[in-house]
C-alpha atoms as a PDB file:
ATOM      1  CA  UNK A   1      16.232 168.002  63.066  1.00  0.00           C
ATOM      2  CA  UNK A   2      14.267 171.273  62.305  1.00  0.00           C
ATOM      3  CA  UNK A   3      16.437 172.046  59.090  1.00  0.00           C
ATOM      4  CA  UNK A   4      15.074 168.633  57.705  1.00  0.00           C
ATOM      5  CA  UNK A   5      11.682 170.260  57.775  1.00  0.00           C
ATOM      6  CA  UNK A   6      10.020 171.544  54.456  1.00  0.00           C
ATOM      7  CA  UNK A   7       8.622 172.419  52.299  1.00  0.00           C
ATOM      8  CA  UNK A   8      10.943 170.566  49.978  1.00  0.00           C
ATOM      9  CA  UNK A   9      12.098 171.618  46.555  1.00  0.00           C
ATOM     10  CA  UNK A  10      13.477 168.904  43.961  1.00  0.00           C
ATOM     11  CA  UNK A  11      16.967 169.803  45.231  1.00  0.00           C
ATOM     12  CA  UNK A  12      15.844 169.785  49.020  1.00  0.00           C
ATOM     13  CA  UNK A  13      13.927 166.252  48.735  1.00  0.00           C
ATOM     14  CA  UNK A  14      17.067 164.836  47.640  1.00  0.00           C
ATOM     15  CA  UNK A  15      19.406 166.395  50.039  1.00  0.00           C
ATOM     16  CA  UNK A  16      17.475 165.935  52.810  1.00  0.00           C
ATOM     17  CA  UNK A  17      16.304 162.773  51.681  1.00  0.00           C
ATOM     18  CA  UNK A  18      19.452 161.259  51.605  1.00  0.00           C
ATOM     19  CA  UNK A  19      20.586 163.012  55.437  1.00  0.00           C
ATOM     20  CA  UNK A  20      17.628 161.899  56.706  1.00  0.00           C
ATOM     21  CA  UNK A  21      18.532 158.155  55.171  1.00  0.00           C
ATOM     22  CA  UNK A  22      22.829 158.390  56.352  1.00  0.00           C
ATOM     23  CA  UNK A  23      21.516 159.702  60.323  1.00  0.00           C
ATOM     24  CA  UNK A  24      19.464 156.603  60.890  1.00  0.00           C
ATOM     25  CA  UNK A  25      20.787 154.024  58.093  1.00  0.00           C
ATOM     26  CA  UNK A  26      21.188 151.290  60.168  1.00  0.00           C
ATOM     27  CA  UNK A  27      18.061 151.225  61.203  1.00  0.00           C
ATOM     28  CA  UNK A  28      15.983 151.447  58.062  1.00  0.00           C
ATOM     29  CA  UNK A  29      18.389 149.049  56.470  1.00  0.00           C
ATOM     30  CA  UNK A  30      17.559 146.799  59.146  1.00  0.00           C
ATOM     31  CA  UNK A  31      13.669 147.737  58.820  1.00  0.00           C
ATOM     32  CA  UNK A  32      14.023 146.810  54.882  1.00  0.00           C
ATOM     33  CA  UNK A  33      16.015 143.692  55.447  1.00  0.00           C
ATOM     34  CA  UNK A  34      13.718 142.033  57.615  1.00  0.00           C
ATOM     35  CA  UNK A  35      10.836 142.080  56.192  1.00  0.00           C
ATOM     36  CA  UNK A  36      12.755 141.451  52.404  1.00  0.00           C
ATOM     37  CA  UNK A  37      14.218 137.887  54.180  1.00  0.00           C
ATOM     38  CA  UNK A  38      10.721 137.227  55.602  1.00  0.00           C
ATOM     39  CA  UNK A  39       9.306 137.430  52.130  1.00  0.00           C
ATOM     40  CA  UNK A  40      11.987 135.447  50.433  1.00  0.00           C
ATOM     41  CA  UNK A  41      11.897 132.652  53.290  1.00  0.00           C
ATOM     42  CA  UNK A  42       7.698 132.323  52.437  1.00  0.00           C
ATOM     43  CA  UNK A  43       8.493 132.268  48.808  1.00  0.00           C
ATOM     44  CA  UNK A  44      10.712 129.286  49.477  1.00  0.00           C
ATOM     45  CA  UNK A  45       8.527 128.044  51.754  1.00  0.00           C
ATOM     46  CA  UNK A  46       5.603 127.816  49.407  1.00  0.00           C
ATOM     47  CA  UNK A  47       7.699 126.911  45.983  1.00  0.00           C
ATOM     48  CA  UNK A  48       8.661 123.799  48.457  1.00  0.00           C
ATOM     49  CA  UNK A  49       5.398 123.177  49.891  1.00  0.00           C
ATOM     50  CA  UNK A  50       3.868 123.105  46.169  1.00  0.00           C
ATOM     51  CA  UNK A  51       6.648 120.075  45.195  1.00  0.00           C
ATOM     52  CA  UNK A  52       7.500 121.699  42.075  1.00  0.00           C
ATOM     53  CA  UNK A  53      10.194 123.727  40.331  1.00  0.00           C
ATOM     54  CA  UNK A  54      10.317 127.012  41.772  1.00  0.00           C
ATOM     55  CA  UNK A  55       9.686 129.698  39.017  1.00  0.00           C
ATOM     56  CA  UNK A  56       9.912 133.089  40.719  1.00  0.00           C
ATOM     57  CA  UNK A  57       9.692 133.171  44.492  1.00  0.00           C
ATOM     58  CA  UNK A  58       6.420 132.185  45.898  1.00  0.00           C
ATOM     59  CA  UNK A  59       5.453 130.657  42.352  1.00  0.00           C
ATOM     60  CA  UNK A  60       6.082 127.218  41.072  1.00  0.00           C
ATOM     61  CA  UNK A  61       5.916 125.508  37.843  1.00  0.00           C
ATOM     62  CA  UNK A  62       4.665 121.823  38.062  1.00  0.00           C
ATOM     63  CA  UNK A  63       7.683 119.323  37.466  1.00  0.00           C
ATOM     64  CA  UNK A  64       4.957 117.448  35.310  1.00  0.00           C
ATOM     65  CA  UNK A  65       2.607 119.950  33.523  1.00  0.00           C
ATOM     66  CA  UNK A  66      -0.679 119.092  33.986  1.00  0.00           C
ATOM     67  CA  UNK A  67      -3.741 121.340  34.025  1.00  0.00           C
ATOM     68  CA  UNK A  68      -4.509 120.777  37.608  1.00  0.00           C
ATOM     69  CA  UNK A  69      -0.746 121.932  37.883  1.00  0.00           C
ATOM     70  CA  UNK A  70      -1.162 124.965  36.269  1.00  0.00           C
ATOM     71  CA  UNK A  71      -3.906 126.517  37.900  1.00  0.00           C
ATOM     72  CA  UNK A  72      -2.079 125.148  41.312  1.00  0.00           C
ATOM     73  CA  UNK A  73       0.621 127.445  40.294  1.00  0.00           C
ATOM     74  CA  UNK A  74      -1.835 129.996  39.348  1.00  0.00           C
ATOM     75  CA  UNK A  75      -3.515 129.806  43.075  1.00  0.00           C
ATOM     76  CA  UNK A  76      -0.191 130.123  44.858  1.00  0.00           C
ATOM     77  CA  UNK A  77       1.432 132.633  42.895  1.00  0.00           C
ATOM     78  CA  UNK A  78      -1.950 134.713  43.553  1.00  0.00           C
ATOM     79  CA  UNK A  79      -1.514 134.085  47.879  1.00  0.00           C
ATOM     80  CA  UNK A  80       2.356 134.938  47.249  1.00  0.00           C
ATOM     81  CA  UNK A  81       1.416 138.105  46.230  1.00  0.00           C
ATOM     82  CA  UNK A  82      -1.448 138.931  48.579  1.00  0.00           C
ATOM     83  CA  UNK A  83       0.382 137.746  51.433  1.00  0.00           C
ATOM     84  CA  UNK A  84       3.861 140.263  50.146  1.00  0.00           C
ATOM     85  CA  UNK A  85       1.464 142.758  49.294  1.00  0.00           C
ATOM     86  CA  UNK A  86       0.603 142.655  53.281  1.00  0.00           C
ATOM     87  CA  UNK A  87       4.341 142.318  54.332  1.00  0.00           C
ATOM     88  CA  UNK A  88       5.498 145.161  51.838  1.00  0.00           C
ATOM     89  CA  UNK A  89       2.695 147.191  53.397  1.00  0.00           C
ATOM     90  CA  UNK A  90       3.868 146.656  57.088  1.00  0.00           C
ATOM     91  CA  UNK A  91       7.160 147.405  55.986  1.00  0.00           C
ATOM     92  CA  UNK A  92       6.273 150.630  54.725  1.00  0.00           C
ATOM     93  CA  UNK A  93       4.473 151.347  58.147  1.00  0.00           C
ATOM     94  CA  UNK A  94       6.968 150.599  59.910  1.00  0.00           C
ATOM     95  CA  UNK A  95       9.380 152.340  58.037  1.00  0.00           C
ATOM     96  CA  UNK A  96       7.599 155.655  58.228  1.00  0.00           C
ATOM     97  CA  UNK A  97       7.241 155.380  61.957  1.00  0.00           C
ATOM     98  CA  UNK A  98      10.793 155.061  62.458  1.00  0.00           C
ATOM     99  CA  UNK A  99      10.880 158.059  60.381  1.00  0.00           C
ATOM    100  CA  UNK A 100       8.735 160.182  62.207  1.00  0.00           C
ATOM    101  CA  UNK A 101      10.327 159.211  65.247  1.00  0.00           C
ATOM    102  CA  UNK A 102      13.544 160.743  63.786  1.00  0.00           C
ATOM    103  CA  UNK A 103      12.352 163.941  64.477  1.00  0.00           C
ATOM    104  CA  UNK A 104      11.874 163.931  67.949  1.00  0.00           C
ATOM    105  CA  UNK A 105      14.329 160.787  69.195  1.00  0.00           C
ATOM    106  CA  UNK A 106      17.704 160.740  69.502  1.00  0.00           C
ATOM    107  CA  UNK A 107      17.555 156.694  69.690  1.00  0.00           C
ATOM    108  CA  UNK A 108      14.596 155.317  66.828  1.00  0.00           C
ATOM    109  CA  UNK A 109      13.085 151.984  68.452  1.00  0.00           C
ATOM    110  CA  UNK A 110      12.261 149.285  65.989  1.00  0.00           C
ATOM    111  CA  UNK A 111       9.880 147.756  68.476  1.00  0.00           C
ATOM    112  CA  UNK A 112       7.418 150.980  69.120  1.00  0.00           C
ATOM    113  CA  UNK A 113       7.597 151.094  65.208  1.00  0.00           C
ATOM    114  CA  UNK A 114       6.774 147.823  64.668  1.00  0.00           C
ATOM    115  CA  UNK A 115       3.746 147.842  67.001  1.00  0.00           C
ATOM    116  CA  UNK A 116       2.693 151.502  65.843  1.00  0.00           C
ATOM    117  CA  UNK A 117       2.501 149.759  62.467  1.00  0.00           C
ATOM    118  CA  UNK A 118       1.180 146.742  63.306  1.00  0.00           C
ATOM    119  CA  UNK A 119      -2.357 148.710  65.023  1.00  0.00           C
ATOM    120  CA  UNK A 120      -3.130 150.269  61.583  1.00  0.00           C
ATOM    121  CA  UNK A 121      -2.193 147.633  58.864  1.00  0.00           C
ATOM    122  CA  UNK A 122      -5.422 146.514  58.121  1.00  0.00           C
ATOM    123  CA  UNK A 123      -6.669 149.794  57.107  1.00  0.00           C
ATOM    124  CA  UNK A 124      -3.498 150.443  55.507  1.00  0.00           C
ATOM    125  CA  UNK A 125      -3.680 146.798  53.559  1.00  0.00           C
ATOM    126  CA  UNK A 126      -7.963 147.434  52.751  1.00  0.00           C
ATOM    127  CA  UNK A 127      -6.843 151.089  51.036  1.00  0.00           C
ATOM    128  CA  UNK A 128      -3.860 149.281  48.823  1.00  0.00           C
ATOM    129  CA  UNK A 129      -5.982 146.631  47.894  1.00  0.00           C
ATOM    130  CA  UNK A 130      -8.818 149.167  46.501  1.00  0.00           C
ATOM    131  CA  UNK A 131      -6.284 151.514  44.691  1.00  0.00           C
ATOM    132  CA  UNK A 132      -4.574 148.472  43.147  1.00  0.00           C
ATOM    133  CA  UNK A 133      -7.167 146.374  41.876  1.00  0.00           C
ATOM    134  CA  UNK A 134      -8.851 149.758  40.362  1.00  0.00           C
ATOM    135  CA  UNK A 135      -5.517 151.104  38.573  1.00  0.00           C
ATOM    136  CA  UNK A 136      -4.818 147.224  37.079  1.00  0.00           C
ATOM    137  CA  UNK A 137      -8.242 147.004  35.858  1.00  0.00           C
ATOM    138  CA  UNK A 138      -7.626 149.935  34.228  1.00  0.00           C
ATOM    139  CA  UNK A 139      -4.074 149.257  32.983  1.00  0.00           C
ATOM    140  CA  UNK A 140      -5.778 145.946  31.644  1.00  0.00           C
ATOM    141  CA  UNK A 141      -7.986 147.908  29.383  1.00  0.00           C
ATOM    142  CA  UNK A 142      -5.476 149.501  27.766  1.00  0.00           C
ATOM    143  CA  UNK A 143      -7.282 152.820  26.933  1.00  0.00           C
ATOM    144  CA  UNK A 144      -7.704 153.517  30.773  1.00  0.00           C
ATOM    145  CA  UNK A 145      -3.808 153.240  31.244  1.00  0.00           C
ATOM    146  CA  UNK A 146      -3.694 157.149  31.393  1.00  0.00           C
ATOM    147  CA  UNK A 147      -6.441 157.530  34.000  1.00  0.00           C
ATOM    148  CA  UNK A 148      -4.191 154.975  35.837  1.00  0.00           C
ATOM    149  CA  UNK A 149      -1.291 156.772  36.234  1.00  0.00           C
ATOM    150  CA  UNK A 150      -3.319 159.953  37.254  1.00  0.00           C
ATOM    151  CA  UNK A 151      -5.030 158.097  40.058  1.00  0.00           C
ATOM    152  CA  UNK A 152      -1.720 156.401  40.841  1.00  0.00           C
ATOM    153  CA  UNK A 153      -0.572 159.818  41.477  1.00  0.00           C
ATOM    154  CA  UNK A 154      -3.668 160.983  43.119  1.00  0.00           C
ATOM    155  CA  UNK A 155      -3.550 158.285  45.340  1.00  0.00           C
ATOM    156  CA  UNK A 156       0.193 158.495  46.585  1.00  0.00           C
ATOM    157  CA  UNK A 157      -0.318 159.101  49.879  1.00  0.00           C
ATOM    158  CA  UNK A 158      -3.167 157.047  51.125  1.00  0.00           C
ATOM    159  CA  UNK A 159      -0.573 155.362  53.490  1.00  0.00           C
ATOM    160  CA  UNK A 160       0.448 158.643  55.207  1.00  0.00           C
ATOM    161  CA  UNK A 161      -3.195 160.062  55.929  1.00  0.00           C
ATOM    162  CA  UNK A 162      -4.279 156.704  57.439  1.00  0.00           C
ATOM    163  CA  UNK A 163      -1.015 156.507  59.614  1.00  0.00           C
ATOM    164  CA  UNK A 164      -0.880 159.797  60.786  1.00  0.00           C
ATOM    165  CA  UNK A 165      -3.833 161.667  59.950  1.00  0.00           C
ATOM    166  CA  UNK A 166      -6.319 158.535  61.326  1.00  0.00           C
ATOM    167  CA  UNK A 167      -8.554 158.799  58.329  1.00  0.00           C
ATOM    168  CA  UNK A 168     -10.406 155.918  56.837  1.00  0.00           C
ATOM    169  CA  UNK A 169     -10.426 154.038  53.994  1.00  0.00           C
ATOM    170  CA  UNK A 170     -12.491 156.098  51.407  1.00  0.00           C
ATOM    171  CA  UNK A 171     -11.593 159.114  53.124  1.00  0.00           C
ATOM    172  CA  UNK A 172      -7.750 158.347  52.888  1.00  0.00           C
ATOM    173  CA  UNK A 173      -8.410 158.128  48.947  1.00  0.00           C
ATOM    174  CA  UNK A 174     -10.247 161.607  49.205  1.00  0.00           C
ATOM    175  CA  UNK A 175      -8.000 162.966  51.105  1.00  0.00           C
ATOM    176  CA  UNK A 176      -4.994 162.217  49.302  1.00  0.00           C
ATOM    177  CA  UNK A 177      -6.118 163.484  46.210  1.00  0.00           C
ATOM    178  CA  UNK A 178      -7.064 167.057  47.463  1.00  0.00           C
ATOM    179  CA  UNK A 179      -3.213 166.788  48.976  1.00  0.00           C
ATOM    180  CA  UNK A 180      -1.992 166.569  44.862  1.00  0.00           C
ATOM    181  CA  UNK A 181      -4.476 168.802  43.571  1.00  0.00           C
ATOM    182  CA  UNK A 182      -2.670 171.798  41.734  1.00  0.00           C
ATOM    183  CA  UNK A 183       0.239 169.810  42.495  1.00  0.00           C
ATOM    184  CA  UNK A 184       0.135 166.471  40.330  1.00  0.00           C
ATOM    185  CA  UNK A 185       2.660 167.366  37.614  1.00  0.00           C
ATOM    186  CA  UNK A 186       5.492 168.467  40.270  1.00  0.00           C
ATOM    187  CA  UNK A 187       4.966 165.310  42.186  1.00  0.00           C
ATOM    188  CA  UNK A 188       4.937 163.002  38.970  1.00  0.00           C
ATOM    189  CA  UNK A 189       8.804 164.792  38.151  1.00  0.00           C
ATOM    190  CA  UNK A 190       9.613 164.270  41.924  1.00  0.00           C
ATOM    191  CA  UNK A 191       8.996 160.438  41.908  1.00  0.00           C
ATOM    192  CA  UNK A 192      10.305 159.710  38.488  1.00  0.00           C
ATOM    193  CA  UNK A 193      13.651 161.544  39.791  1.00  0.00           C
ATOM    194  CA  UNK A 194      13.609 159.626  42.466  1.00  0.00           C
ATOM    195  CA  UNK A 195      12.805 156.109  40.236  1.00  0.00           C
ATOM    196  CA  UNK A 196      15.837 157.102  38.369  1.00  0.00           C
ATOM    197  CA  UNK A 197      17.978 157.515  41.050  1.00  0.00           C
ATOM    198  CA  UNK A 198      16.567 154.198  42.788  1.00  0.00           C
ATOM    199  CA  UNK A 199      17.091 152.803  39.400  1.00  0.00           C
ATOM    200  CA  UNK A 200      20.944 153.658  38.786  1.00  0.00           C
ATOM    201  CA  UNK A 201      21.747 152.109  42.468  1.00  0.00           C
ATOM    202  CA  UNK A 202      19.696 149.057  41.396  1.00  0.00           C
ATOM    203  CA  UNK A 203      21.348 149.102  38.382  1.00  0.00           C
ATOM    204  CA  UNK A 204      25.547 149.410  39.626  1.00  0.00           C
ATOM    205  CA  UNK A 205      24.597 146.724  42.634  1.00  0.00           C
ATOM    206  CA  UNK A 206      23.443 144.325  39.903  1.00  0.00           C
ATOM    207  CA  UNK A 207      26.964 143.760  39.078  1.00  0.00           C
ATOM    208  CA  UNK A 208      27.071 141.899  42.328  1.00  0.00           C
ATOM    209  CA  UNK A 209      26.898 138.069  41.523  1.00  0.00           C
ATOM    210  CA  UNK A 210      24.111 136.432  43.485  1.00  0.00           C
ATOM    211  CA  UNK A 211      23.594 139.132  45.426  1.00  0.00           C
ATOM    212  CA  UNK A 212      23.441 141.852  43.371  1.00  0.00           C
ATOM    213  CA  UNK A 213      19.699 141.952  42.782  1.00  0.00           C
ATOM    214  CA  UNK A 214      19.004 141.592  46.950  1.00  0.00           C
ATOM    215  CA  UNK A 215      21.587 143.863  47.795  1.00  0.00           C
ATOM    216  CA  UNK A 216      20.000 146.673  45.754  1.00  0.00           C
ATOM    217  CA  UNK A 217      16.684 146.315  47.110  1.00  0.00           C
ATOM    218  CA  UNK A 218      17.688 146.798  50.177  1.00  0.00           C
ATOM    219  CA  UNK A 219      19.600 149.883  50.169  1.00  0.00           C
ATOM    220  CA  UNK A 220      17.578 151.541  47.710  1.00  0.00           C
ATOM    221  CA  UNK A 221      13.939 150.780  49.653  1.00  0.00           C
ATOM    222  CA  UNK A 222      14.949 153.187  52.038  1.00  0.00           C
ATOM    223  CA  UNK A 223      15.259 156.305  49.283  1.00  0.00           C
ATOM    224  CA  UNK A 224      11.838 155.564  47.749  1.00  0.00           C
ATOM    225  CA  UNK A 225      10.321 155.388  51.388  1.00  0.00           C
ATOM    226  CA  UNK A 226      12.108 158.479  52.455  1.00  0.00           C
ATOM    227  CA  UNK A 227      11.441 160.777  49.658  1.00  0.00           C
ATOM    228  CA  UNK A 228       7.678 160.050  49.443  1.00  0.00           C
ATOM    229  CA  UNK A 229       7.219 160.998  53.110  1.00  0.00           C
ATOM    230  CA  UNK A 230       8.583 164.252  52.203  1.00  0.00           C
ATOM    231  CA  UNK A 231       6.785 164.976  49.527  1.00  0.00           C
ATOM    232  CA  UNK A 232       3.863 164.246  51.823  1.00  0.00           C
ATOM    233  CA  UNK A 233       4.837 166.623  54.573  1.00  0.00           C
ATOM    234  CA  UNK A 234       5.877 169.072  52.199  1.00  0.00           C
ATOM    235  CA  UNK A 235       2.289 168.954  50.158  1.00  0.00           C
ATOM    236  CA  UNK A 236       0.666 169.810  54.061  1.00  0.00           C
ATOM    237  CA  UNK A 237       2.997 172.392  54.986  1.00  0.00           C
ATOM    238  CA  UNK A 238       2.313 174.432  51.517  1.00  0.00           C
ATOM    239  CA  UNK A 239      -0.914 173.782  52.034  1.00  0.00           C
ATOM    240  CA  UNK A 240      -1.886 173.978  55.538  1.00  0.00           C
ATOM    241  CA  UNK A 241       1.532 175.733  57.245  1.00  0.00           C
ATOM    242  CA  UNK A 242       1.611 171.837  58.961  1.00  0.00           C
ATOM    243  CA  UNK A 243       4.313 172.403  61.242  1.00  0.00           C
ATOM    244  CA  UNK A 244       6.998 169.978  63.279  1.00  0.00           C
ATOM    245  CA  UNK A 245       4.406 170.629  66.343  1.00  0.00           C
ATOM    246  CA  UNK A 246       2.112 168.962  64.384  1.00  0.00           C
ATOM    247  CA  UNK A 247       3.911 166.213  63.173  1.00  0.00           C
ATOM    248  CA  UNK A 248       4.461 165.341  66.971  1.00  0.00           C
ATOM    249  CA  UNK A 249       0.862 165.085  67.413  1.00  0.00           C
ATOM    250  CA  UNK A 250      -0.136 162.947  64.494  1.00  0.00           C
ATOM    251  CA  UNK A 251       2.910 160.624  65.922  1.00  0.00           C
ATOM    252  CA  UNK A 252       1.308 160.954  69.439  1.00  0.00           C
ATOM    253  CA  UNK A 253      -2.466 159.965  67.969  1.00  0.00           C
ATOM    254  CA  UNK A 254      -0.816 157.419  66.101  1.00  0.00           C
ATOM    255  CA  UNK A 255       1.276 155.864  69.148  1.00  0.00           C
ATOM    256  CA  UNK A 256      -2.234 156.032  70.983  1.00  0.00           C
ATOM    257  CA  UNK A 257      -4.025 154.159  68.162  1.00  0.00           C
ATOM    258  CA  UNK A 258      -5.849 150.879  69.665  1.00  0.00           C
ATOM    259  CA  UNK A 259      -4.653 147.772  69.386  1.00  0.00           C
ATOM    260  CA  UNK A 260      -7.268 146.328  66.849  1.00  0.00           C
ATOM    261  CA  UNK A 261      -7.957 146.138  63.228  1.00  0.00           C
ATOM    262  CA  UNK A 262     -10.627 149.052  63.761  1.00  0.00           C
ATOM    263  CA  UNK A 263     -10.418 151.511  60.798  1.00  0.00           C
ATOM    264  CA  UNK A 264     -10.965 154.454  62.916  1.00  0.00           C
ATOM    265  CA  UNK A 265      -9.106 156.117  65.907  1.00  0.00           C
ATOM    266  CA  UNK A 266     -10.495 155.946  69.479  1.00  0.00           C
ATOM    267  CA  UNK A 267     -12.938 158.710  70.283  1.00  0.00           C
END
C-alpha cells in the first residue's frame, strides 16, 4: 500500500483514488449503502408518521393545506435534515476509518470502523453544524456568497483533524485552514474535478429507471470520500513530511479514543 502514499498530484488523486476505491469496493459500497437505506427508511418513516403526502423524503406536504400544516411540514423537514446531517456525518467517519485501515489491513472490519466512528461523532456533528450554519448565513446574504465558498474551502477538512489528529472543535476549524493556506486555489480545481467526475457517473446511472438516482449515489459517495482524504494527507505530507508511520499512529490514537461524546482525547 506504500505506492498509494502521496503527495498527490491531480493525475495521482485520481489514479490512486480510484485503486484505492476497486481494492476495497465492496466494502465502502457496503459502508455507503447502509447508511443511504437508513436515511431513506426515516424519511419514509416520518413522511408516514406526519399523515400527509410525502414531498421529498423526510418532508411532507399536508393532504389538506392548512397553516398549522405548513409549518408541520416546515418542523419535520427541519429534524429530517438534522437527523441526515448526523447520519451523513457518521457515514463519512466511518468511511474514512475503513480507509485508513486500508493501509495497514489486509481484511478492513466494518465493525472497528463503525465504533471508531461512532466515539468521535459528536465532535465531528458540533464542527459541521458551526461551518454550515455560518457559510448559509452567508450564502443567504447574497454579497457574502464569495466569503462562503472560501471558508467552504478553508474548512474542508475539519472532519479529518478531529478523527485523526484529536483536535477540537474551534481548533479543527483553525487547523484546517492553516492545512489550505498557500494551497486554496489547487484544492478548489481538485474538488471541482472530482464534482465533475462524481457528476458524469451520477449523470449515465440516471438513465436507470427507479433506480437510477439511488444507484448513483451509492457508487459515486465512495470517490468524493476517497479523494478528499487524499487531498488531506497529501496537504500534511507537503507540509509536514507526514509519513505512513504516522498515519498508523493517528489510527492507533483514534482506535484508543474513549467511548464518550468528550471533544477531547484521553490524557
Amino acid at each position: 500500500m506504500e505506492t498509494f502514499f502521496g503527495p498527490w498530484d491531480l493525475g495521482k488523486l485520481l489514479g490512486d483514488t480510484f485503486n484505492i476505491y476497486k481494492r476495497n469496493w465492496i466494502y465502502y459500497i457496503a459502508i455507503v449503502f447502509a447508511f443511504v437505506v437508513i436515511t431513506a427508511l426515516i424519511g419514509w418513516g416520518m413522511s408516514k408518521a406526519a399523515g400527509g403526502k410525502a414531498w421529498l423524503p423526510g418532508v411532507y406536504w399536508p393532504a389538506i393545506w392548512t397553516w398549522a400544516g405548513f409549518f408541520r411540514a416546515i418542523g419535520f423537514g427541519l429534524l429530517f435534515a438534522l437527523l441526515a446531517m448526523i447520519i451523513n456525518a457518521m457515514m463519512n467517519c466511518t468511511f474514512i476509518h475503513a480507509m485508513g485501515q486500508q493501509y495497514f489491513e489486509q481484511k478492513i472490519s466494518l465493525g472497528n470502523a463503525f465504533s471508531a466512528a461512532f466515539k468521535k461523532i459528536v465532535a465531528v456533528v458540533l464542527a459541521i453544524l458551526i461551518r454550515g450554519i455560518i457559510i448559509v448565513v452567508l450564502f443567504i446574504t447574497l454579497i457574502g456568497i464569495p466569503v462562503a465558498i472560501y471558508l467552504a474551502i478553508k474548512w474542508l477538512f475539519i472532519t479529518h483533524v478531529i478523527l485523526f489528529e484529536g483536535k477540537g472543535l474551534s481548533e479543527s476549524l483553525s487547523r484546517s485552514s492553516e492545512l489550505t493556506k498557500n494551497n486554496w486555489w489547487r484544492i478548489l480545481g481538485y474538488i471541482i474535478v472530482v464534482a465533475i467526475v462524481v457528476g458524469l457517473i451520477n449523470w449515465v446511472l440516471g438513465y436507470i429507471p427507479v433506480v437510477g438516482s439511488a444507484i448513483g449515489t451509492i457508487i459515486s459517495a465512495p470517490i468524493t470520500i476517497i479523494a478528499t482524504t487524499l487531498i488531506y494527507l497529501s496537504m500534511r505530507v507537503e507540509k509536514e513530511k507526514y509519513s505512513i508511520d504516522q498515519l498508523k499512529s493517528d489510527l492507533d490514537g483514534w482506535n484508543a479514543y474513549p467511548m464518550s461524546g468528550s471533544t477531547t482525547p484521553a490524557a
